[in-house]
C-alpha atoms as a PDB file:
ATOM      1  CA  UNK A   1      -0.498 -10.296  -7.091  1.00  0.00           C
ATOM      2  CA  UNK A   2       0.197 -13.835  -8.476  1.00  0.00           C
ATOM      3  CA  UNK A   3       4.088 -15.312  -7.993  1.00  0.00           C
ATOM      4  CA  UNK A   4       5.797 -13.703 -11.542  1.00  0.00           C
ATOM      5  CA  UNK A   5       6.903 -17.306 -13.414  1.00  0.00           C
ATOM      6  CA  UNK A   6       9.925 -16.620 -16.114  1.00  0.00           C
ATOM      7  CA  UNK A   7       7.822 -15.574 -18.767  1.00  0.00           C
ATOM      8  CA  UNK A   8       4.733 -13.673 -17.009  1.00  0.00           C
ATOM      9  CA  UNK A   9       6.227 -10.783 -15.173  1.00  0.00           C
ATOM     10  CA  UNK A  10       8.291  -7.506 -15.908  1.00  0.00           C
ATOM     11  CA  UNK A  11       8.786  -4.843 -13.740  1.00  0.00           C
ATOM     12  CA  UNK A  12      10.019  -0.886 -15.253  1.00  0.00           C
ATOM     13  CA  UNK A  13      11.368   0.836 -12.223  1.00  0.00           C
ATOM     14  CA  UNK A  14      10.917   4.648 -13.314  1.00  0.00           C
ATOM     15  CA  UNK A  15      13.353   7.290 -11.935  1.00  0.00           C
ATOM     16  CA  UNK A  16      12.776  10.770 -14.341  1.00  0.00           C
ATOM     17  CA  UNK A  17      14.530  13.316 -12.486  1.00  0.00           C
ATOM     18  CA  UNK A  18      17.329  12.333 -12.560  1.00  0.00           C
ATOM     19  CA  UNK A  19      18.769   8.539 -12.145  1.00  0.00           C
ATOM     20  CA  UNK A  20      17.373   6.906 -15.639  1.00  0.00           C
ATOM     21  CA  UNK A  21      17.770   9.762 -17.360  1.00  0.00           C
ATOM     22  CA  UNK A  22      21.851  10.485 -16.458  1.00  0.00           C
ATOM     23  CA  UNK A  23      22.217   6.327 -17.001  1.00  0.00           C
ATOM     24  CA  UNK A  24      20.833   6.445 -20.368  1.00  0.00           C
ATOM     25  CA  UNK A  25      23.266   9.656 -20.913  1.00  0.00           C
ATOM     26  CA  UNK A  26      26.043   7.395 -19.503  1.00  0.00           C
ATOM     27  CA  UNK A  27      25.233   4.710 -22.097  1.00  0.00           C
ATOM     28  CA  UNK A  28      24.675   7.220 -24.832  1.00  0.00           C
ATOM     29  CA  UNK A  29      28.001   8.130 -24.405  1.00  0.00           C
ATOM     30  CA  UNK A  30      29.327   4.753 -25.310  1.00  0.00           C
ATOM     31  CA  UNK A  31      29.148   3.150 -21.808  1.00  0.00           C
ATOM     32  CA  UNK A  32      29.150  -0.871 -21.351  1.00  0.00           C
ATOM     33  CA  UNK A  33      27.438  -1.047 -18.478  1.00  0.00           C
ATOM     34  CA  UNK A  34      26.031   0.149 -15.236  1.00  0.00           C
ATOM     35  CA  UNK A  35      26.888  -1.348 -11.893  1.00  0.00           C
ATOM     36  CA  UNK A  36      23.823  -0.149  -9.730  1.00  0.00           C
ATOM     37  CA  UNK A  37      25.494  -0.036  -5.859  1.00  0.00           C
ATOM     38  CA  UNK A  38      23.722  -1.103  -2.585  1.00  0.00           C
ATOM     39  CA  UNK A  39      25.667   1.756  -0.488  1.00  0.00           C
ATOM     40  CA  UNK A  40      28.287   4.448  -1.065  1.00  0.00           C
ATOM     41  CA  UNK A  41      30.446   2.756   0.747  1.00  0.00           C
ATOM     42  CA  UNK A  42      29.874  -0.276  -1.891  1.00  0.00           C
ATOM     43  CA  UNK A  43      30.473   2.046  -4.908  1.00  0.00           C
ATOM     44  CA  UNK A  44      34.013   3.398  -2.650  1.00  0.00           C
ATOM     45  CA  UNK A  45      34.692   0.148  -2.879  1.00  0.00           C
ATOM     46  CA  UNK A  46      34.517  -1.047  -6.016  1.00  0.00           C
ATOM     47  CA  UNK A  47      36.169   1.577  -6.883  1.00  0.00           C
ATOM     48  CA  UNK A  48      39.069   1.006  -4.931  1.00  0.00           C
ATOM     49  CA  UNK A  49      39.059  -2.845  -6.901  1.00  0.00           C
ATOM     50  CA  UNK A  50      38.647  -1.347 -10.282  1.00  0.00           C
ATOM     51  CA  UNK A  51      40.369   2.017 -10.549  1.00  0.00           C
ATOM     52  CA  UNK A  52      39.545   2.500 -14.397  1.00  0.00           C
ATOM     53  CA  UNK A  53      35.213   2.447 -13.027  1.00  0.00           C
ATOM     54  CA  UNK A  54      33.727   5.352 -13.046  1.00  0.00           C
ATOM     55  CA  UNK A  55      31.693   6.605  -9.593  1.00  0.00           C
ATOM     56  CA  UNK A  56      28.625   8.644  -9.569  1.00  0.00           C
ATOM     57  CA  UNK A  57      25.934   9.723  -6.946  1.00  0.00           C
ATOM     58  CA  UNK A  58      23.219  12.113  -5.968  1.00  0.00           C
ATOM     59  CA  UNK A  59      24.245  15.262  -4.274  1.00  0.00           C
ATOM     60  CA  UNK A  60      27.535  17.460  -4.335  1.00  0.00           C
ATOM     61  CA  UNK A  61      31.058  15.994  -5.738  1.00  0.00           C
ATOM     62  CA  UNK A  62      32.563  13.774  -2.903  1.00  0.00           C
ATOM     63  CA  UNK A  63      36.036  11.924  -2.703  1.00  0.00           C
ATOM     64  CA  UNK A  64      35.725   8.657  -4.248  1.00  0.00           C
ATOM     65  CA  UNK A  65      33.195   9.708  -6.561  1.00  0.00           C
ATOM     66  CA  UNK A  66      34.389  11.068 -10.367  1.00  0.00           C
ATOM     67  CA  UNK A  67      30.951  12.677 -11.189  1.00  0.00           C
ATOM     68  CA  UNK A  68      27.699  13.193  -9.905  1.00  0.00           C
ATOM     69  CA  UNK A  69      23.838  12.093 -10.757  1.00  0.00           C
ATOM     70  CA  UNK A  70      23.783  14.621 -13.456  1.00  0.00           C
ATOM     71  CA  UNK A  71      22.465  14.001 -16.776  1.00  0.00           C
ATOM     72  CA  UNK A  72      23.966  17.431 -18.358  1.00  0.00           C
ATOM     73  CA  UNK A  73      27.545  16.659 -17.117  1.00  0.00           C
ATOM     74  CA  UNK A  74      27.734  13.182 -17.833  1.00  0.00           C
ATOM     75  CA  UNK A  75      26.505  13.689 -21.409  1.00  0.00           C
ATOM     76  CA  UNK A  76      30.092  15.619 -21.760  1.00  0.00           C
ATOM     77  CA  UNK A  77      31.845  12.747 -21.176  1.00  0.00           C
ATOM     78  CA  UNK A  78      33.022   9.930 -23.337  1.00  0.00           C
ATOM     79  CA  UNK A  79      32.611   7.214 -21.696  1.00  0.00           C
ATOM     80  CA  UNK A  80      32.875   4.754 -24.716  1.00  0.00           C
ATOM     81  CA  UNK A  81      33.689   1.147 -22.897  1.00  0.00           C
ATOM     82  CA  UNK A  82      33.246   2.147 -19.591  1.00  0.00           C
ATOM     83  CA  UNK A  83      32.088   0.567 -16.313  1.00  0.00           C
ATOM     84  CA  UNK A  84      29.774   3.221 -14.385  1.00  0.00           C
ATOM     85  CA  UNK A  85      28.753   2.663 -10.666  1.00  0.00           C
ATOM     86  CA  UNK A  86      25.478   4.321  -9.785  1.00  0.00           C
ATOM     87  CA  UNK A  87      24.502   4.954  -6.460  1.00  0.00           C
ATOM     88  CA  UNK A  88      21.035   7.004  -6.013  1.00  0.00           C
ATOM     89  CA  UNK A  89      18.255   7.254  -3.495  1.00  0.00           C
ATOM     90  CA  UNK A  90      15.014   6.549  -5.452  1.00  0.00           C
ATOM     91  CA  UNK A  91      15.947   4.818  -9.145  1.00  0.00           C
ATOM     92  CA  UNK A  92      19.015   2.680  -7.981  1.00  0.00           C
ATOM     93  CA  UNK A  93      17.586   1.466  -4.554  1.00  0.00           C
ATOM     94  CA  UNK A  94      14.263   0.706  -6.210  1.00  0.00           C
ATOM     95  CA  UNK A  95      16.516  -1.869  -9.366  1.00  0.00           C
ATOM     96  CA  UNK A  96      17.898  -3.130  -6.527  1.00  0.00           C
ATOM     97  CA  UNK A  97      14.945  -4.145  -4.523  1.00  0.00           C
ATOM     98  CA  UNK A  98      13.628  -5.514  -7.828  1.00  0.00           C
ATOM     99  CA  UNK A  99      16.425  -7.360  -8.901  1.00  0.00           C
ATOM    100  CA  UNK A 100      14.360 -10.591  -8.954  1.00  0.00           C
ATOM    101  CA  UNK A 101      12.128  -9.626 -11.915  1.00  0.00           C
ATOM    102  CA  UNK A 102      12.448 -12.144 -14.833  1.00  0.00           C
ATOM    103  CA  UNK A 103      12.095  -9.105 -16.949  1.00  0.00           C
ATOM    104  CA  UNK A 104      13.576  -5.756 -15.367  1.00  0.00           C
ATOM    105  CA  UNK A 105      13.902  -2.475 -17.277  1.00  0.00           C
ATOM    106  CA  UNK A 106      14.701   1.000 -16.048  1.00  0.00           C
ATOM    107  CA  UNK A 107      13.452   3.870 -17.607  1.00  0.00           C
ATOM    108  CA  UNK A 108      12.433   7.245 -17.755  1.00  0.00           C
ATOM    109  CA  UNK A 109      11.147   9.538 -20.515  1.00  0.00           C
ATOM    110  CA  UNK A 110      14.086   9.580 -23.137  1.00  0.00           C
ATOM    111  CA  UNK A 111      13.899   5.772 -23.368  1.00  0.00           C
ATOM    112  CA  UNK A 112      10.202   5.582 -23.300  1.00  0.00           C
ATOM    113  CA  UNK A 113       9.237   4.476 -26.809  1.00  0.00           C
ATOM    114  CA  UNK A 114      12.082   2.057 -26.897  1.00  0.00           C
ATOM    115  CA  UNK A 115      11.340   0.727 -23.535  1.00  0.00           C
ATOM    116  CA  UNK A 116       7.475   0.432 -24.167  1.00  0.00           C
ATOM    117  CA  UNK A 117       8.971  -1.776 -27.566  1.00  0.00           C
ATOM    118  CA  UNK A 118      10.703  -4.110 -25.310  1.00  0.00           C
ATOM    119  CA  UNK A 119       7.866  -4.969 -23.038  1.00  0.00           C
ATOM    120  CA  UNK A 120       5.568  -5.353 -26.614  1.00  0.00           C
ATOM    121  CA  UNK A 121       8.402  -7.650 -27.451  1.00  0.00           C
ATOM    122  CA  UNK A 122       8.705  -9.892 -23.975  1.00  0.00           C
ATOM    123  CA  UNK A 123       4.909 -10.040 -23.915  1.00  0.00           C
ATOM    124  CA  UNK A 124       4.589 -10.249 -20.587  1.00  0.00           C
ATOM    125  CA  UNK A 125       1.094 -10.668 -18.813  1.00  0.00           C
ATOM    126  CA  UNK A 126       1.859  -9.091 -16.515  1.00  0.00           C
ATOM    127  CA  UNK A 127       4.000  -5.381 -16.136  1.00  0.00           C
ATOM    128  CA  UNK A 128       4.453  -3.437 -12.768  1.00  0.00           C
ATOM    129  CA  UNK A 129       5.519   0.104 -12.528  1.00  0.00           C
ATOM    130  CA  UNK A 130       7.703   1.091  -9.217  1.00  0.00           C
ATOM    131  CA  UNK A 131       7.538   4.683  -8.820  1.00  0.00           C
ATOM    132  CA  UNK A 132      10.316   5.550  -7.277  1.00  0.00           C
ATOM    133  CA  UNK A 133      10.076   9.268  -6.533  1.00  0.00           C
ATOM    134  CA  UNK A 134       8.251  10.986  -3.011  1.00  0.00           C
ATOM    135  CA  UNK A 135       7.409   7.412  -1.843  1.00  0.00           C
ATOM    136  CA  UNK A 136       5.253   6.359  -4.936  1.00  0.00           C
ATOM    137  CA  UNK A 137       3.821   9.217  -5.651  1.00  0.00           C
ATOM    138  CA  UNK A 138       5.958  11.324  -7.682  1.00  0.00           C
ATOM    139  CA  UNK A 139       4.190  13.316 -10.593  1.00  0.00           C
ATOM    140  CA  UNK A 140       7.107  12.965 -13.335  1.00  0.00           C
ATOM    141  CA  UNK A 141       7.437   8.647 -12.239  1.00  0.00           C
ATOM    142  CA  UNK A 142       3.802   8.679 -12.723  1.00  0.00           C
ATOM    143  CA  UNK A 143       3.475  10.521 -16.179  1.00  0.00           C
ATOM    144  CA  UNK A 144       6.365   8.728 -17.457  1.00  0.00           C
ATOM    145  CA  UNK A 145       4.836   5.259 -16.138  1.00  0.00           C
ATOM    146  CA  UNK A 146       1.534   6.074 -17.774  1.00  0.00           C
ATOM    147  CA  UNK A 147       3.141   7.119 -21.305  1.00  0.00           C
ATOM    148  CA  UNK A 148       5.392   4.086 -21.581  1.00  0.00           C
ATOM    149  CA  UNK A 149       2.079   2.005 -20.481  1.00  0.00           C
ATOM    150  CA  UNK A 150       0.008   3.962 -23.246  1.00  0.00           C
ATOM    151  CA  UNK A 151       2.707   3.158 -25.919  1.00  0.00           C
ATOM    152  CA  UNK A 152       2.945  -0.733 -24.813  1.00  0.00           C
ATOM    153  CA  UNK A 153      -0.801  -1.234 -25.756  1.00  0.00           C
ATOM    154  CA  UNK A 154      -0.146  -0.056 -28.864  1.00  0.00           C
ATOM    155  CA  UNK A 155      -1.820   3.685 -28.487  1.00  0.00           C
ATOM    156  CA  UNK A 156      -0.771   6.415 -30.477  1.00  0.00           C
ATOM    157  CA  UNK A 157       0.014   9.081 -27.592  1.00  0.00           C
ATOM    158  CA  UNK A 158       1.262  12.792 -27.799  1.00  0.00           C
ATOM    159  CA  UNK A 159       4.198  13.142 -25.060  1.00  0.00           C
ATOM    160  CA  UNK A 160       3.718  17.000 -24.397  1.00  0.00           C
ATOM    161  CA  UNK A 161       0.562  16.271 -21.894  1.00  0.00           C
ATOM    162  CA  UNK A 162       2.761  13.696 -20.072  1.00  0.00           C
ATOM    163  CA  UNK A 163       6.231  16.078 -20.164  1.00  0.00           C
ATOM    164  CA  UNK A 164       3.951  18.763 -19.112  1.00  0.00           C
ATOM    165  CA  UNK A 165       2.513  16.601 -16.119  1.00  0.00           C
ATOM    166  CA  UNK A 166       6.247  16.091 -15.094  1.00  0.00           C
ATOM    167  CA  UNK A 167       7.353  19.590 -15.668  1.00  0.00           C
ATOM    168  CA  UNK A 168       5.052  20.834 -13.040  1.00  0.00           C
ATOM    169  CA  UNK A 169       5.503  18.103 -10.424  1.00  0.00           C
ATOM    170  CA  UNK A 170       7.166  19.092  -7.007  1.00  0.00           C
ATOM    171  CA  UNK A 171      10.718  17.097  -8.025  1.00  0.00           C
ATOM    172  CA  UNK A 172      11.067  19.566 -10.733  1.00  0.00           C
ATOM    173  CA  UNK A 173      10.345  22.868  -8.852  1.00  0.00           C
ATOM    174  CA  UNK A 174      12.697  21.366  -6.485  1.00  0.00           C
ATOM    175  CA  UNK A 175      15.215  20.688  -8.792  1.00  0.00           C
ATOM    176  CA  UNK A 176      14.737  24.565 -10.272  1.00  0.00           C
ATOM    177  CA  UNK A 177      15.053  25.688  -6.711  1.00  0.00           C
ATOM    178  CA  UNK A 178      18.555  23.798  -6.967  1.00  0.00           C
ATOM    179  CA  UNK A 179      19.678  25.743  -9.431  1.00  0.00           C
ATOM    180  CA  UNK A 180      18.946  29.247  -8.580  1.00  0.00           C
ATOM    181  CA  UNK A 181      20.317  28.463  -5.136  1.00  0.00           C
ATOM    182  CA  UNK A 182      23.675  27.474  -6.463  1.00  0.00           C
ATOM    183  CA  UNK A 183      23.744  24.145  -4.906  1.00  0.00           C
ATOM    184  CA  UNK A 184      26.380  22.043  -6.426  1.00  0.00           C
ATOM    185  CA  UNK A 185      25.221  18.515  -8.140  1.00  0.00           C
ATOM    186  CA  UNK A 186      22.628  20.231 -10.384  1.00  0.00           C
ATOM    187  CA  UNK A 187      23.016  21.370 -13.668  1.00  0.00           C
ATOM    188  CA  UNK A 188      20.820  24.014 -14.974  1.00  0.00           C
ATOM    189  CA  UNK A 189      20.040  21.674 -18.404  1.00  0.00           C
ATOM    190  CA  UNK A 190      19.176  18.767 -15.922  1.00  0.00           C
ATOM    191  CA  UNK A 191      15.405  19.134 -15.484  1.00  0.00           C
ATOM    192  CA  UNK A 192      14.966  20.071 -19.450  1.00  0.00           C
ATOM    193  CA  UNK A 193      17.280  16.631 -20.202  1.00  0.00           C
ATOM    194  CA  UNK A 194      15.052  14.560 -18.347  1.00  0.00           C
ATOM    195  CA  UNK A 195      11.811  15.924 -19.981  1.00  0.00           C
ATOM    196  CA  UNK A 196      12.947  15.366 -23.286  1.00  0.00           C
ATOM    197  CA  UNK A 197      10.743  12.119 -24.605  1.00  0.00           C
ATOM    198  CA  UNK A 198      12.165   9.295 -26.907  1.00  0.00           C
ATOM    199  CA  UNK A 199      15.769  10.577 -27.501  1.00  0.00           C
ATOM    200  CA  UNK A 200      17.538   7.516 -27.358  1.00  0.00           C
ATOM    201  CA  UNK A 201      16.574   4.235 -29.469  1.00  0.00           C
ATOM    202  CA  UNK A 202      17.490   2.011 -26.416  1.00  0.00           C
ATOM    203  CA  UNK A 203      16.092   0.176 -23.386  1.00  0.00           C
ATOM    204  CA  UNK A 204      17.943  -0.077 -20.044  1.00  0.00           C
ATOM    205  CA  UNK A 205      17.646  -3.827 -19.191  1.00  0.00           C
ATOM    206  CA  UNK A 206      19.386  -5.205 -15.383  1.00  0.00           C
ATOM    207  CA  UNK A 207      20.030  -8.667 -14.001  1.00  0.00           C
ATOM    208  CA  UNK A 208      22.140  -9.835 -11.953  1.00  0.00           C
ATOM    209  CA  UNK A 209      25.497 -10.710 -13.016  1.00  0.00           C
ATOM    210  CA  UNK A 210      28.211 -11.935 -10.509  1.00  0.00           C
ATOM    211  CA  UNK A 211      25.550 -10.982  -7.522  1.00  0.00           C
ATOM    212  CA  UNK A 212      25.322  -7.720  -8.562  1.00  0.00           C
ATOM    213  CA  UNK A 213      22.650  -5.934 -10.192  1.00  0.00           C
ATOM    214  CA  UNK A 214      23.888  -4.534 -13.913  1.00  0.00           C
ATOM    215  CA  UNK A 215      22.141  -2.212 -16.300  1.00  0.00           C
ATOM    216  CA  UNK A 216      22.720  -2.583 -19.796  1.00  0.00           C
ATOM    217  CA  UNK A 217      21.108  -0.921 -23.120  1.00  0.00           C
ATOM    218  CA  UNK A 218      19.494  -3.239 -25.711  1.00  0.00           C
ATOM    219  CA  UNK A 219      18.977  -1.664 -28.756  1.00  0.00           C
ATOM    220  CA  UNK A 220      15.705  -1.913 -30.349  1.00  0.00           C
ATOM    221  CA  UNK A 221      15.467  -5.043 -32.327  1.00  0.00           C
ATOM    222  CA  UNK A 222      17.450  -6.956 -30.324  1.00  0.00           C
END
């Protein structure tokens, strides 16, 4: 792999189930922006500094934290100029470890289209994929990776092949598993949210402001 120069290199860090999918919620919902957090303890902390944030995770509801990584239940929210902090295993750690890209999107399949648009607009020659699910190899990263990449190039492509590639993938079952065991962080609308293609007319772009690593949505045609 060559060293990415300013204009050469973007990289679309995919998290489907369920990171990308409850941030572009959280923006749909009128948030600013999206403070993506090294630790828990970090996102504690910041929100100890700036009570009016708003804390979210993986897993169960936990003190410091106002919601959880939940695309369902943040989508009831209004959120309309709010800070979020985001702390997840797979989508947030793999922004952060990225945060050097001259061109950094996250994404999964409701911002595909739009996302695939901004990388048609940057031009890059160069576009990696991080797959940020079961150590590269998640099913739904993959599809989702592949569809954006299809659209990019200018193909016409169907999403139900790549939604249906997703819906069968281990995360998923895992995720349904969640549900019928009662286990409390999972919605029972999660899994369908994050398999819906194209909803939202917006990329998720990050850089670093003030050291940290922020997310925010460009609309298309910006």
């Amino acid at each position: 792999m060559t060293e990415p120069s300013e204009a050469s290199h973007a990289v679309v860090v995919i998290d489907v189930l369920r990171a990308f999918t409850t941030a572009a919620w959280a923006f749909a919902r009128g948030a600013e922006r999206i403070v993506l957090a090294e630790s828990l303890e970090e996102a504690r902390a910041l929100k100890s500094l700036h009570a009016d944030w708003l804390t979210l995770k993986d897993g169960p509801p936990a003190p410091g934290f106002d919601t959880v990584n939940s695309p369902a239940l943040v989508r009831r929210l209004d959120l309309t100029g709010r800070t979020l902090v985001q702390k997840t295993a797979h989508g947030t750690a793999g922004a952060l470890t990225a945060r050097d890209a001259p061109l950094l999107l996250c994404a999964g399949f409701t911002v595909a289209a739009a996302t695939a648009g901004a990388l048609r607009a940057a031009r890059p020659r160069q576009v990696t994929y991080m797959i940020t699910g079961d150590d590269g190899r998640a099913e739904e990263d993959l599809a989702c990776a592949r569809y954006i990449a299809d659209l990019s190039a200018g193909r016409t492509a169907d999403p139900a092949p790549y939604l249906h590639r997703a819906a069968t993938s281990a995360a998923a079952a895992e995720l349904a598993d969640g549900v019928r065991r009662g286990y409390r962080g999972i919605h029972p609308r999660d899994t369908a949210l994050c398999l819906e293609a194209d909803v939202h007319g917006f990329a998720m772009v990050a850089a670093v402001e003030g050291g940290r690593v922020v997310l925010r949505r460009r609309d298309e045609g910006r």
